[in-house]
Protein backbone atom coordinates (compact mmCIF):
# COMPACT_ATOMS: atom_id res chain seq x y z
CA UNK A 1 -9.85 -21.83 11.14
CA UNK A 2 -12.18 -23.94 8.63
CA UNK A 3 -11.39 -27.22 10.46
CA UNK A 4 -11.85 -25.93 14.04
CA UNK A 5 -15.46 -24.02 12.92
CA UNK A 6 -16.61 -26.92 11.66
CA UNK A 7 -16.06 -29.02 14.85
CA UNK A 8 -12.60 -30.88 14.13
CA UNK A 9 -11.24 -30.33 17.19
CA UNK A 10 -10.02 -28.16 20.03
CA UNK A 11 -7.83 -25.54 19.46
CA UNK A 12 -4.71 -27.81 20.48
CA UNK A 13 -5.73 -30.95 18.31
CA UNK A 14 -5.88 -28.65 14.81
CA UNK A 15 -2.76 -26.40 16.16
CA UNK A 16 -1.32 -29.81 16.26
CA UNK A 17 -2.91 -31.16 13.27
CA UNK A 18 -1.69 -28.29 11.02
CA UNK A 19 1.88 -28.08 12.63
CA UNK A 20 0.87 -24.44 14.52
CA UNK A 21 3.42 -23.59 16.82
CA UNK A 22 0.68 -22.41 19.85
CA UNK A 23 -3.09 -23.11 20.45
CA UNK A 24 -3.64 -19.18 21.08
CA UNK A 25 -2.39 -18.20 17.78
CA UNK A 26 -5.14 -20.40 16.30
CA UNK A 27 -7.65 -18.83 18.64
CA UNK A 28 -6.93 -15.23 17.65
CA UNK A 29 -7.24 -16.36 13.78
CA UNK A 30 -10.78 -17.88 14.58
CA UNK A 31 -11.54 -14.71 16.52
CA UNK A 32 -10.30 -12.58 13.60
CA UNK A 33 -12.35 -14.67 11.41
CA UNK A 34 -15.50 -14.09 12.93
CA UNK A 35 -14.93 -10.36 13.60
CA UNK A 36 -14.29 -9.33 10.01
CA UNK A 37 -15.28 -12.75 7.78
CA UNK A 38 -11.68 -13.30 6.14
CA UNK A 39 -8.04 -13.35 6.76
CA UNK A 40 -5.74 -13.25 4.44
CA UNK A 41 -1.71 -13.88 4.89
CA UNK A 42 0.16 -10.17 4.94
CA UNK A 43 3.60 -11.65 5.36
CA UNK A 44 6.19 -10.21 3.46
CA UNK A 45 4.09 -7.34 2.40
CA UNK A 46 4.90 -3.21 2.96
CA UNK A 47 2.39 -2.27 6.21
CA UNK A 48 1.40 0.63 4.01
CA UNK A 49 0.22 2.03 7.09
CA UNK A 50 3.47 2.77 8.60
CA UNK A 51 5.29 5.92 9.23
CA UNK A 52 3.50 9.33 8.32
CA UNK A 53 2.14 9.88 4.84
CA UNK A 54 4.06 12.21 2.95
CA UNK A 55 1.55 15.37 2.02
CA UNK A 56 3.38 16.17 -1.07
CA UNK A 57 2.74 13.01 -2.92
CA UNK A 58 1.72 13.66 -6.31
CA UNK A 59 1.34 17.02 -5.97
CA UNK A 60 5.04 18.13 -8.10
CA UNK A 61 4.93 21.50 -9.73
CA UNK A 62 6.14 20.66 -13.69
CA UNK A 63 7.58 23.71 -14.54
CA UNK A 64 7.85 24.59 -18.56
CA UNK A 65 11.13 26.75 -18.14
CA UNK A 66 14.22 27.05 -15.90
CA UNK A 67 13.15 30.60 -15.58
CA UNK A 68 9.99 29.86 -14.47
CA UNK A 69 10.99 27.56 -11.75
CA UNK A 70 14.13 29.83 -10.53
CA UNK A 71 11.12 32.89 -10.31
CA UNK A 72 9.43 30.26 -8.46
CA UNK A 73 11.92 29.24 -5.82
CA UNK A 74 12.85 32.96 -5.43
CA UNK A 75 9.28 33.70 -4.30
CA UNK A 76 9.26 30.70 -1.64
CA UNK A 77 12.96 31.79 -0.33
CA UNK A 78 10.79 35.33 0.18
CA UNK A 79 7.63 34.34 1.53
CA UNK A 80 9.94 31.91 4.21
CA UNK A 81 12.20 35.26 4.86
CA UNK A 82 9.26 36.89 5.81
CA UNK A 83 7.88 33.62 7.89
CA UNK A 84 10.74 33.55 9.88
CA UNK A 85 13.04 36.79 10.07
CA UNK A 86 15.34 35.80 12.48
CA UNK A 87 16.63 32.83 10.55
């Protein structure tokens, strides 16, 4: 991106140059480049945008007895019953 901003050479000379397999992928770097100022290589790396976030992250009830958690599941298996009678 460097070499072809600073007047190098076309797009097919440096794709050339620097062993790129196509001119256009070049071209879509230098756009990138001047759209948001830096690219940096994301290969291999977790797209931490993928799939829908879980909700209930972080958010784990730490219960200090067995009791306290079984009174606790009870509840939800009510509130649900009412929810959804027919199930």
């Amino acid at each position: 991106v460097q070499s072809y901003l600073n007047g190098e050479g076309s797009y097919d000379m440096i794709a050339e140059k620097y062993q790129i397999r196509s001119s256009t992928q070049l071209k879509n770097w230098v756009k990138k480049y001047k759209e948001c100022g830096e690219i940096t290589d994301t290969r291999g790396e977790n797209n931490k945008m993928k799939g829908i976030p879980n909700p209930l992250k972080g958010k784990r009830i730490h219960f200090k007895t067995v009791e306290e958690e079984r009174d606790y599941y009870k509840a939800q298996v009510e509130y649900l019953k009412k929810q959804y009678p027919n199930l």
